[in-house]
C-alpha atoms as a PDB file:
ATOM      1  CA  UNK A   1      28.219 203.592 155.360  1.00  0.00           C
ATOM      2  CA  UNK A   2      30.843 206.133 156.340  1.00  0.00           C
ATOM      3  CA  UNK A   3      32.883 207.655 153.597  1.00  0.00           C
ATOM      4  CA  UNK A   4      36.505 209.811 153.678  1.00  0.00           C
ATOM      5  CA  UNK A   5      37.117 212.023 151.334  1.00  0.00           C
ATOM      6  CA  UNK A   6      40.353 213.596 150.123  1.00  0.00           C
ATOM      7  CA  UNK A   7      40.480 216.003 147.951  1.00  0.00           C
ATOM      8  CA  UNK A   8      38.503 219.913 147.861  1.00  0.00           C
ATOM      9  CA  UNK A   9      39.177 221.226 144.697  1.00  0.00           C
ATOM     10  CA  UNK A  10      36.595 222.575 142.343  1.00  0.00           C
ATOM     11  CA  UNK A  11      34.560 218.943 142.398  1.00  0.00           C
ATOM     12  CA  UNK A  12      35.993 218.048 145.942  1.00  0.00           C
ATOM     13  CA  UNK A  13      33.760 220.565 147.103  1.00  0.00           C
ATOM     14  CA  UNK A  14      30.682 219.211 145.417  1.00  0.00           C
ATOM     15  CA  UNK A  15      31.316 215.888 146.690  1.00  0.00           C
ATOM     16  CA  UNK A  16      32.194 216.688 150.463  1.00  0.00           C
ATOM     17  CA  UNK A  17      28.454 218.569 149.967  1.00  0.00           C
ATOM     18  CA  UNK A  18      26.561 215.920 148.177  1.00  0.00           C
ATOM     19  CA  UNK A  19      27.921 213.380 150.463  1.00  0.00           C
ATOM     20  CA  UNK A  20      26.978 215.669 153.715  1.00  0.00           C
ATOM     21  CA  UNK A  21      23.513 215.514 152.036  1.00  0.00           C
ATOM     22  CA  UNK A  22      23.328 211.544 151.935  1.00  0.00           C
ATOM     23  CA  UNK A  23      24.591 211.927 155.926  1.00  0.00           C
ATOM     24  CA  UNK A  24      28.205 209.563 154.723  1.00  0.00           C
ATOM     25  CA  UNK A  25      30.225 211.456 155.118  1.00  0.00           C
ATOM     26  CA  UNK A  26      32.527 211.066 158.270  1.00  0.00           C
ATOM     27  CA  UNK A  27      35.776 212.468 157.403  1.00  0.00           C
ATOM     28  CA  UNK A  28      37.683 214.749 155.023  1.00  0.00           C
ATOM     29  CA  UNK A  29      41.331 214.979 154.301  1.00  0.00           C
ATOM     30  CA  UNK A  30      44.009 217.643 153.060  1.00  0.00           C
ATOM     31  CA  UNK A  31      47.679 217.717 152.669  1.00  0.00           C
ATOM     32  CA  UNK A  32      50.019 218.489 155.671  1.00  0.00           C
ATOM     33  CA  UNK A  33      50.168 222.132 154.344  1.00  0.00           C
ATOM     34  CA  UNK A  34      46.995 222.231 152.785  1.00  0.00           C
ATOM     35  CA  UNK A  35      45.008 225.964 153.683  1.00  0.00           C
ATOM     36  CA  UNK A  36      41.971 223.782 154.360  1.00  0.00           C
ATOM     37  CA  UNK A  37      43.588 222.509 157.540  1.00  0.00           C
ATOM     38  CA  UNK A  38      41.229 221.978 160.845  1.00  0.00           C
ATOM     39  CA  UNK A  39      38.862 224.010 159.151  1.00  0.00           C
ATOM     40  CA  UNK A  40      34.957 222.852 159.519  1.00  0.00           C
ATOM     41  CA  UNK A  41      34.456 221.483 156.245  1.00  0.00           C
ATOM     42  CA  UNK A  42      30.864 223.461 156.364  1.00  0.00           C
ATOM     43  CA  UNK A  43      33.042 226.620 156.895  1.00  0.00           C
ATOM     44  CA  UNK A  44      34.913 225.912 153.604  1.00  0.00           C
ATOM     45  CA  UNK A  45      31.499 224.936 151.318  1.00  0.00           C
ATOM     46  CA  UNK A  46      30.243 228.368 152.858  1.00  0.00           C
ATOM     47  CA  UNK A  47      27.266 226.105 155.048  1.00  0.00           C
ATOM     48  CA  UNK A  48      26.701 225.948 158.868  1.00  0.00           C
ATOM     49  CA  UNK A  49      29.110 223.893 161.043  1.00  0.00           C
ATOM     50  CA  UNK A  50      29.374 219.845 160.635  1.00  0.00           C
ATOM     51  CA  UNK A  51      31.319 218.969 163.191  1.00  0.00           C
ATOM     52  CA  UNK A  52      33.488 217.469 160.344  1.00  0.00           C
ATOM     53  CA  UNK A  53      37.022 218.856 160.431  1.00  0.00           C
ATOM     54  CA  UNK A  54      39.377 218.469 158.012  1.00  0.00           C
ATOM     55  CA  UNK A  55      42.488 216.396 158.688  1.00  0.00           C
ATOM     56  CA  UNK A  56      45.641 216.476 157.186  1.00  0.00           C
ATOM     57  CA  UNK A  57      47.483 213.367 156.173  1.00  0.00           C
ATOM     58  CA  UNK A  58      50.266 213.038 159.272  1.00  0.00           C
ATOM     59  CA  UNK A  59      49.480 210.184 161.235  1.00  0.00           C
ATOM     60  CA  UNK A  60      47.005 208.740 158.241  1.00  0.00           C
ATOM     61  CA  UNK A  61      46.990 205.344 159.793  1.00  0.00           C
ATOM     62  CA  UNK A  62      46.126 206.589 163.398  1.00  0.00           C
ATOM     63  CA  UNK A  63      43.180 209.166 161.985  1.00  0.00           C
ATOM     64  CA  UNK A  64      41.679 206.346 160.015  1.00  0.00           C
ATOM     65  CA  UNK A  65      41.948 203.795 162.730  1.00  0.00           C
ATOM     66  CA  UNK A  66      39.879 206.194 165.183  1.00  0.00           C
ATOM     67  CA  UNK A  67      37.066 206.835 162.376  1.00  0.00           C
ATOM     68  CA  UNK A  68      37.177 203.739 161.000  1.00  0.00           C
ATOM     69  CA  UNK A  69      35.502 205.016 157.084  1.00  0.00           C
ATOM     70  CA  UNK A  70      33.970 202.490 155.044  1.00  0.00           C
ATOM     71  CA  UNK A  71      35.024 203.514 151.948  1.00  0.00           C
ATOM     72  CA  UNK A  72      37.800 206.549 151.170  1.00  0.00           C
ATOM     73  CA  UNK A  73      36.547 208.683 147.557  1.00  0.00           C
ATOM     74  CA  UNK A  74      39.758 210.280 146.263  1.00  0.00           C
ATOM     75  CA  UNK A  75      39.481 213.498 144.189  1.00  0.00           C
ATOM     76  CA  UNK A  76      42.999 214.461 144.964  1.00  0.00           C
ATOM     77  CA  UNK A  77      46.214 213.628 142.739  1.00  0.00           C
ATOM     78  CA  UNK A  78      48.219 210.427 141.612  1.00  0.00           C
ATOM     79  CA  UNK A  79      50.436 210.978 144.516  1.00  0.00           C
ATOM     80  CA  UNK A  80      47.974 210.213 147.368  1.00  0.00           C
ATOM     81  CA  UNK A  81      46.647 207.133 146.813  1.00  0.00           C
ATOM     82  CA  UNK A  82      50.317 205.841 145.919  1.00  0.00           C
ATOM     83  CA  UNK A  83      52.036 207.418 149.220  1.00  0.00           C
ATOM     84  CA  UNK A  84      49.275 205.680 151.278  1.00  0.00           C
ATOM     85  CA  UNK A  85      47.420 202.629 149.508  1.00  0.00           C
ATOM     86  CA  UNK A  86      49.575 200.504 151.786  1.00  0.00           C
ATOM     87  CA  UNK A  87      48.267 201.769 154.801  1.00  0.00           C
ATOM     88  CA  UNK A  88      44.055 201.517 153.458  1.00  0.00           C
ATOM     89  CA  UNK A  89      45.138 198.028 152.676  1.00  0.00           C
ATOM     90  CA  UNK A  90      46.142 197.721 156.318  1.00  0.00           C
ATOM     91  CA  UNK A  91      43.429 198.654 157.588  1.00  0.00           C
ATOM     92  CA  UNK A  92      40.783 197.383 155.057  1.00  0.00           C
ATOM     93  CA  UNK A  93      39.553 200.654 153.569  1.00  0.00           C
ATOM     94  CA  UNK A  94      37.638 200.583 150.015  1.00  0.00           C
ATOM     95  CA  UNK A  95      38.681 203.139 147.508  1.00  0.00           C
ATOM     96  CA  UNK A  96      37.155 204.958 144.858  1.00  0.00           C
ATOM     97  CA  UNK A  97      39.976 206.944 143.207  1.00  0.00           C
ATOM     98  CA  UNK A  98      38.476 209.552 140.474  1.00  0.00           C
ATOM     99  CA  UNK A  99      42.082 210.615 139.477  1.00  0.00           C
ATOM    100  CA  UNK A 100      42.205 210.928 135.936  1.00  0.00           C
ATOM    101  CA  UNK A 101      46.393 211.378 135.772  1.00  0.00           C
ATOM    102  CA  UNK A 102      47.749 207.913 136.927  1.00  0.00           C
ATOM    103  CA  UNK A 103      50.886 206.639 134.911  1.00  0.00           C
ATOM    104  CA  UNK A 104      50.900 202.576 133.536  1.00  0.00           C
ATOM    105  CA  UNK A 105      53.271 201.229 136.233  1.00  0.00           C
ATOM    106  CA  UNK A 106      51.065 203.881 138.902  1.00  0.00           C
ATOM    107  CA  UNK A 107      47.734 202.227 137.715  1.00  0.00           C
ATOM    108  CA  UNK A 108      49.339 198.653 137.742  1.00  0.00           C
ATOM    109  CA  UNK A 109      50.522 199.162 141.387  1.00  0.00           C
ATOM    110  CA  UNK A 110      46.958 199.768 142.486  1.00  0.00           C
ATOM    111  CA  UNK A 111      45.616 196.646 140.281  1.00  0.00           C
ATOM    112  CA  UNK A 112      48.038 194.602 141.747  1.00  0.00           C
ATOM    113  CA  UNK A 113      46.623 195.646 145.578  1.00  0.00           C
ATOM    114  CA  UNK A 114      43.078 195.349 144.713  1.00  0.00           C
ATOM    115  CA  UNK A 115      43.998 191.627 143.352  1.00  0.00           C
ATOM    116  CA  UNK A 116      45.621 190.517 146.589  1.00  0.00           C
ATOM    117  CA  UNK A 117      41.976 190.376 148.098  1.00  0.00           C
ATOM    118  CA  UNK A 118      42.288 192.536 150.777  1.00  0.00           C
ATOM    119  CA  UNK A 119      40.343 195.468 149.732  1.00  0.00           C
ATOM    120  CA  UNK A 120      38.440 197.016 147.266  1.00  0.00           C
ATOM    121  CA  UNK A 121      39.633 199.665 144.647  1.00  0.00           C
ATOM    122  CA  UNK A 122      37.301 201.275 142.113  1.00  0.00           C
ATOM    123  CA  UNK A 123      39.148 203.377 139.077  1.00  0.00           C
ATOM    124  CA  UNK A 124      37.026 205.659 137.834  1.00  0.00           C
ATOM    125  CA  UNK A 125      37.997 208.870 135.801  1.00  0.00           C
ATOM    126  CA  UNK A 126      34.744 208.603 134.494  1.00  0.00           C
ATOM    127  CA  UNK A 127      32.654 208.492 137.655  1.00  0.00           C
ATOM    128  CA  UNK A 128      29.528 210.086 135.989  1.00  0.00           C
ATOM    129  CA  UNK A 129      26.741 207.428 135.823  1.00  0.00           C
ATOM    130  CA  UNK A 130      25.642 209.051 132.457  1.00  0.00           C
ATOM    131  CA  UNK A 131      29.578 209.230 130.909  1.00  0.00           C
ATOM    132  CA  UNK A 132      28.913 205.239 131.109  1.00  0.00           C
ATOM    133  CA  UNK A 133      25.775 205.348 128.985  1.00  0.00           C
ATOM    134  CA  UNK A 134      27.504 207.087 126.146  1.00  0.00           C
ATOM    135  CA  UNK A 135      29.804 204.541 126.066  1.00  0.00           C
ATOM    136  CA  UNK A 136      27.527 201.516 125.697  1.00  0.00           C
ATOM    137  CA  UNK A 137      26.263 203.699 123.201  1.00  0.00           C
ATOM    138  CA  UNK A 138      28.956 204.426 121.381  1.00  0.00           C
ATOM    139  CA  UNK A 139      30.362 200.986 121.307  1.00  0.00           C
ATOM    140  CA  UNK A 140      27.778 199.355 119.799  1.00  0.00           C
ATOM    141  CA  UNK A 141      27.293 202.025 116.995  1.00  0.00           C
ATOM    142  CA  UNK A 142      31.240 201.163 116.646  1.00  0.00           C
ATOM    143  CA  UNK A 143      30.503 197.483 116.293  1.00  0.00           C
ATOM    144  CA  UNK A 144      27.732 197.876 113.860  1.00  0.00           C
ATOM    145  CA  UNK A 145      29.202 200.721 111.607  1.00  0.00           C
ATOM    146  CA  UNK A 146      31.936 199.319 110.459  1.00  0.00           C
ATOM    147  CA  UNK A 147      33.940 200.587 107.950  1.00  0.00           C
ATOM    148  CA  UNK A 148      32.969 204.823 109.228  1.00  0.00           C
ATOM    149  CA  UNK A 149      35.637 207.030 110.279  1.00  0.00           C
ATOM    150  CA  UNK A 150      35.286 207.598 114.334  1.00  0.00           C
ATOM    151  CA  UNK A 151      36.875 210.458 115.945  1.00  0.00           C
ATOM    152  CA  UNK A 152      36.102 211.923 119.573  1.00  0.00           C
ATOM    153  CA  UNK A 153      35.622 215.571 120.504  1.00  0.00           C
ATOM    154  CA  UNK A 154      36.096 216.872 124.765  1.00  0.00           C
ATOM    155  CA  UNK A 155      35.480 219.582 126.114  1.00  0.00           C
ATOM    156  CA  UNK A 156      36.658 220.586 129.327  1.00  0.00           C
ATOM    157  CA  UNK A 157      37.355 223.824 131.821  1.00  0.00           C
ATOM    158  CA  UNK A 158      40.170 225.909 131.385  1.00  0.00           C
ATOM    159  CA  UNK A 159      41.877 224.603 134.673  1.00  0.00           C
ATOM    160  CA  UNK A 160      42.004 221.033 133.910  1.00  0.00           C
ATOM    161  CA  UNK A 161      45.868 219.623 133.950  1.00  0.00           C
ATOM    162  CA  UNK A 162      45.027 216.306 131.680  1.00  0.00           C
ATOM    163  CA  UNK A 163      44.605 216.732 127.987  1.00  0.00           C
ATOM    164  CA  UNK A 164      43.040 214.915 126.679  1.00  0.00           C
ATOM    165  CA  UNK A 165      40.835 213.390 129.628  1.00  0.00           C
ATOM    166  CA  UNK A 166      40.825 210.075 131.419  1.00  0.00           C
ATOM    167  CA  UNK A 167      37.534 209.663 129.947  1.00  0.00           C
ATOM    168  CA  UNK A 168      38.188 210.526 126.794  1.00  0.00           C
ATOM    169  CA  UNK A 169      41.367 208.060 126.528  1.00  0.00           C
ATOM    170  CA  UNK A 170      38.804 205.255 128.015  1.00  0.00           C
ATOM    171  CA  UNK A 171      36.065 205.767 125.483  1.00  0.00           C
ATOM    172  CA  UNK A 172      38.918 205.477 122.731  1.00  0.00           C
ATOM    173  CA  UNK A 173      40.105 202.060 124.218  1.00  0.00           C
ATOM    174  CA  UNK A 174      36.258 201.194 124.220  1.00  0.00           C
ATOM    175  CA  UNK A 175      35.814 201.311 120.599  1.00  0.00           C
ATOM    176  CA  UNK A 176      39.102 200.457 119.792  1.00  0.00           C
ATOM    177  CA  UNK A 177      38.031 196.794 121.016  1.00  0.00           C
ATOM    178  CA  UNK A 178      34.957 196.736 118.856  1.00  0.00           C
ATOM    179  CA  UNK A 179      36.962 197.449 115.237  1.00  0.00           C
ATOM    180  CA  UNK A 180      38.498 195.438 112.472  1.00  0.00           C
ATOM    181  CA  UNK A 181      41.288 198.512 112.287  1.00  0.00           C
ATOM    182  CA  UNK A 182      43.990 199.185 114.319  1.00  0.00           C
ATOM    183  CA  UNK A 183      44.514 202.809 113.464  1.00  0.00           C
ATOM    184  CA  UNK A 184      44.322 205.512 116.691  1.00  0.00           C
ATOM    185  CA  UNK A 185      41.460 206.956 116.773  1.00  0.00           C
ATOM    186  CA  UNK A 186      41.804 210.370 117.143  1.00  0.00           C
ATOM    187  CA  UNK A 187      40.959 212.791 120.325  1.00  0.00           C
ATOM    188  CA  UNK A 188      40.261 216.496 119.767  1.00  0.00           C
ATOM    189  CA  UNK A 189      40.250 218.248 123.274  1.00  0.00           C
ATOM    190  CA  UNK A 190      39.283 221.484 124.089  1.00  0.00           C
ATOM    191  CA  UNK A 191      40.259 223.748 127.265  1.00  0.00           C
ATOM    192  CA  UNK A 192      38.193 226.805 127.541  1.00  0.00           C
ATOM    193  CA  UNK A 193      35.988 228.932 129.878  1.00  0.00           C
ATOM    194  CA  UNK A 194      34.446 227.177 132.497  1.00  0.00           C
ATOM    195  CA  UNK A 195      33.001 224.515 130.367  1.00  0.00           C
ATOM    196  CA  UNK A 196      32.266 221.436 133.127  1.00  0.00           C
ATOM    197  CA  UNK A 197      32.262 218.128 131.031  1.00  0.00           C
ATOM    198  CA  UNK A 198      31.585 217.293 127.109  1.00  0.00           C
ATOM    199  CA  UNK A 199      32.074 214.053 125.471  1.00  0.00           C
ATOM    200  CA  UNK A 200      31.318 213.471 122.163  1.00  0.00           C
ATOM    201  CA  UNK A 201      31.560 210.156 119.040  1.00  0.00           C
ATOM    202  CA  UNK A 202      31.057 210.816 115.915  1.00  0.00           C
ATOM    203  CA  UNK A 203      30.942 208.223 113.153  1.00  0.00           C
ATOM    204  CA  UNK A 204      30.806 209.805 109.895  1.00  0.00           C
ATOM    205  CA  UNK A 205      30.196 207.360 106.462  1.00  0.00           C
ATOM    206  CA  UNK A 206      30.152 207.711 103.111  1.00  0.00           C
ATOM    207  CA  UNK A 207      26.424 208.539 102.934  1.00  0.00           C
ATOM    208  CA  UNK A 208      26.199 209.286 106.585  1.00  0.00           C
ATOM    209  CA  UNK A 209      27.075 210.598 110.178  1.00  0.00           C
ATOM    210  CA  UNK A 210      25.883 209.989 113.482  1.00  0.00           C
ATOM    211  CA  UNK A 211      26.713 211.797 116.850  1.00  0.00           C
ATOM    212  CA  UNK A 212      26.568 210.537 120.178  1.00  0.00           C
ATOM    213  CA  UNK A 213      27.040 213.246 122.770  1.00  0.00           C
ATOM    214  CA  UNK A 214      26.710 213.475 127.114  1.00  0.00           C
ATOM    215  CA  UNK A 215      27.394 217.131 129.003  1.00  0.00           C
ATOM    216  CA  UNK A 216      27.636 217.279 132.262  1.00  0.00           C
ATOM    217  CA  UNK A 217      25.657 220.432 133.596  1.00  0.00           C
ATOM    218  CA  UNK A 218      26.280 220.012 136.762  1.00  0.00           C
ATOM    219  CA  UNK A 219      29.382 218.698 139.224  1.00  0.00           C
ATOM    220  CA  UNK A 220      26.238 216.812 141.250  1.00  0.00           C
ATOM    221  CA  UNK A 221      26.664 214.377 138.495  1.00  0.00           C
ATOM    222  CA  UNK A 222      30.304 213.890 139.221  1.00  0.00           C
ATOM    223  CA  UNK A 223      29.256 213.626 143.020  1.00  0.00           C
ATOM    224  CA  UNK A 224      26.541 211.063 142.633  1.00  0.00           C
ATOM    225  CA  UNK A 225      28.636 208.833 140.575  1.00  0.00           C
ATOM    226  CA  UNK A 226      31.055 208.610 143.122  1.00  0.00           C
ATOM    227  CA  UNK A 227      28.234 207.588 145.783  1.00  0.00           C
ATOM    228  CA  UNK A 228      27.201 204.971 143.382  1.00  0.00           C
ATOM    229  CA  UNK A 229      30.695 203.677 143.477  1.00  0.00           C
ATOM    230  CA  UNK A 230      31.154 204.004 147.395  1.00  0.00           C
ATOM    231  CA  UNK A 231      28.171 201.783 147.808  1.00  0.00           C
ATOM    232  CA  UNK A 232      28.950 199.201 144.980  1.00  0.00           C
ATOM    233  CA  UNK A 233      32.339 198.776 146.620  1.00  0.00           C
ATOM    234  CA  UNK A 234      31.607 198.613 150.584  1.00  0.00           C
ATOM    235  CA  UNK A 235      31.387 195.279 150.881  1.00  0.00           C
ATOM    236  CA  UNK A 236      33.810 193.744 147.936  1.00  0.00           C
ATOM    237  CA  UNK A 237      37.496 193.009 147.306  1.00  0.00           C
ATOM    238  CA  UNK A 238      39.509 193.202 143.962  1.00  0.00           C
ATOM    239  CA  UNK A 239      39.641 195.965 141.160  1.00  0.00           C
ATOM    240  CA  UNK A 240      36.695 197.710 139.516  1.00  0.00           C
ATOM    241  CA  UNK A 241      36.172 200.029 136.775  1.00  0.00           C
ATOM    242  CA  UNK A 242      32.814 202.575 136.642  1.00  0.00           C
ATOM    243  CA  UNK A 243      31.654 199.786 134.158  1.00  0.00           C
ATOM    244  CA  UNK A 244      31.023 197.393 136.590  1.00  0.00           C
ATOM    245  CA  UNK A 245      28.897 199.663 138.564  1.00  0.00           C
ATOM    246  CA  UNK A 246      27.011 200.329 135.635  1.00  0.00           C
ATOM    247  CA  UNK A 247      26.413 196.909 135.143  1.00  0.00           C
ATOM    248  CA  UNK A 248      25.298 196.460 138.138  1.00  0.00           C
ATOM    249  CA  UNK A 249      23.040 199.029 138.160  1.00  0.00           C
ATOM    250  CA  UNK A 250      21.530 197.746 134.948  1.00  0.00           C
ATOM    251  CA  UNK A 251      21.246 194.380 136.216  1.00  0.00           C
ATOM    252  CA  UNK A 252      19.048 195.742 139.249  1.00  0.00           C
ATOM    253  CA  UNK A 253      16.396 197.692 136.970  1.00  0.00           C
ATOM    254  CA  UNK A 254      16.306 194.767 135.092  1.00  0.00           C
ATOM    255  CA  UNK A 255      15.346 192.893 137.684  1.00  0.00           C
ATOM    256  CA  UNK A 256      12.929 195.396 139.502  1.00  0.00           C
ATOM    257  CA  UNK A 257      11.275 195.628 135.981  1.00  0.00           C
ATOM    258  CA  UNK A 258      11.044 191.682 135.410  1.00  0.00           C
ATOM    259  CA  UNK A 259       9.366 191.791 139.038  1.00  0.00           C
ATOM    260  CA  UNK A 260       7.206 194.522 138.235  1.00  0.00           C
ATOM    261  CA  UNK A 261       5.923 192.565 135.180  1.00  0.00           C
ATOM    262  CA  UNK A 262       5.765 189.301 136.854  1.00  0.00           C
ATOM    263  CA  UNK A 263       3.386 191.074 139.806  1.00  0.00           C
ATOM    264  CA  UNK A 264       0.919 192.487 136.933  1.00  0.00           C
ATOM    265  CA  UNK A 265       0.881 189.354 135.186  1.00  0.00           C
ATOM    266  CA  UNK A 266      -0.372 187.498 138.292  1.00  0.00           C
ATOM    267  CA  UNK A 267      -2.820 190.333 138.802  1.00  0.00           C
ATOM    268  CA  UNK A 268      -4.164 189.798 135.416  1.00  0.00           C
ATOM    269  CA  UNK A 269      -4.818 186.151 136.401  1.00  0.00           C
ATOM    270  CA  UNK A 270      -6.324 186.733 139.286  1.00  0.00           C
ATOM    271  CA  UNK A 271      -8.708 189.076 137.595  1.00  0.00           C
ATOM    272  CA  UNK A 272      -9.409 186.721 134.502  1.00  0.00           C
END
C-alpha cells in the first residue's frame, strides 16, 4: 500500500515517521509556500535521507497521477481536502482526513463524494484506536445509568485551534443517542502546557460516580490509528467514521479467538 500524506505539523511529523517505519509511505505534501518545500522529508524529522521529497500542491493532479498513492492521510486543515477532493475523486484516491475543524455544509460535501461510489473517505478526528474504546465504554455506562448527570472533561496542548475537540464533540453525540434526556451535555476543555490528548466521562449519581478516562502518551498513537484507517479503507468506497474501523477490528479478534478455541477443542478430541 502506498500512502500520501499532507500535513507536518506537530503530529504530521509523527505520522510521516511512523509511516516511513511501516515502508508506506510514498509521498508527502505541503502548501505552495509551505517552508517544508523540496525538502527530504528525513531532513525535516531530523533522520537520514528518504528519497521522499516533499511536494507542494501546484499541479496536485499531475504529482498524484505519477505516484499513483493508495490512500492520501490528511493532517492538514479544512481547506485542503475541500480545494482538492474533486481531483482524489478523479483519480480514485482513498482518504483518511484527521481534521478535527470541518464546518456542517464542509463535512456534508465530503459525505456526499464518498456516497457517489467512487472512492473512499474515512472522517476521523478521533483516529486513536484507544479514543474508540472509551467510547464503547462510555456509551454503554450511558445506556445503563440512566437517570446520572454526565459531563465530559478534555484536555489538550496549548496550541490546539479547536475548543472543544472533534473528539470531544463526537463522544457527546455518542451518549447523547443512548439517553431518555435531551439536555446538552456539557464539555469542559482545557488548553495548557504541552498536554498531548485527555478524554474523560464522568457519570456522577445520587449515591455514586464513575469515571471513564483514555490519555494519549504518545503522538505514535495518533500515527497508528491513522495506519489502521489507511488499510481499512484501500480497497472500499463510501464514507467511514473511526467506528467502523473499530468494528472491524473487533470483528477480526473475534474471529481469530473463535478459531483459536475451535483448534484446542479439536485437540482435546483428538487427545480424549
Amino acid at each position: 500500500m502506498k500512502i500520501a500524506l499532507v500535513g507536518l505539523g506537530r503530529t504530521g511529523k509523527i505520522v510521516a515517521k511512523y509511516l516511513l517505519e511501516q515502508n508506506a509511505l510514498s509521498m508527502v505534501l505541503c502548501g505552495p509556500n509551505s517552508v517544508n518545500a523540496n525538502k527530504d522529508i528525513g531532513e525535516i524529522l531530523n533522520i537520514r535521507d528518504t528519497g521522499i521529497r516533499v511536494e507542494t500542491s501546484d499541479h496536485l493532479e499531475q504529482k498524484l497521477l505519477q505516484n499513483r498513492p493508495d490512500v492520501l492521510i490528511d493532517f492538514s486543515y479544512p481547506g485542503f481536502l475541500m480545494d482538492y477532493i474533486h481531483v482524489f475523486e478523479a483519480i480514485g484516491i482513498n482518504i483518511i482526513t484527521a481534521v478535527t475543524t470541518y464546518e456542517a455544509v464542509e463535512l456534508e460535501k465530503i459525505k456526499n463524494t464518498a456516497r457517489m461510489g467512487n472512492i473512499g473517505i474515512v472522517v476521523a478526528p478521533n483516529i486513536t484506536y484507544g479514543v474508540n474504546v472509551l467510547m464503547h465504554l462510555a456509551e454503554i455506562a450511558a445506556e445503563l445509568m440512566d437517570g446520572y448527570d454526565i459531563e465530559i472533561y478534555e484536555e489538550h496542548h496549548k496550541q490546539k485551534k479547536d475548543s472543544p475537540s472533534g473528539t470531544a464533540k463526537k463522544l457527546a453525540e455518542k451518549l447523547q443517542q443512548n439517553l431518555i434526556t435531551h439536555e446538552e451535555i456539557p464539555i469542559h476543555a482545557v488548553r495548557a502546557g504541552e498536554s498531548l490528548s485527555k478524554h474523560k466521562v464522568l457519570l456522577c449519581g445520587e449515591f455514586d460516580r464513575i469515571e471513564i478516562s483514555h490519555q494519549s502518551y504518545s503522538k505514535n498513537a495518533f500515527a497508528k490509528g491513522a495506519y489502521q484507517a489507511a488499510k481499512f479503507i484501500a480497497e472500499k468506497t463510501g464514507f467511514y467514521e473511526m467506528d467502523d474501523v473499530f468494528k472491524q477490528e473487533k470483528e477480526k479478534r473475534r474471529n481469530t479467538l473463535v478459531m483459536r478455541l475451535a483448534d484446542e477443542n479439536r485437540r482435546t478430541l483428538s487427545l480424549a
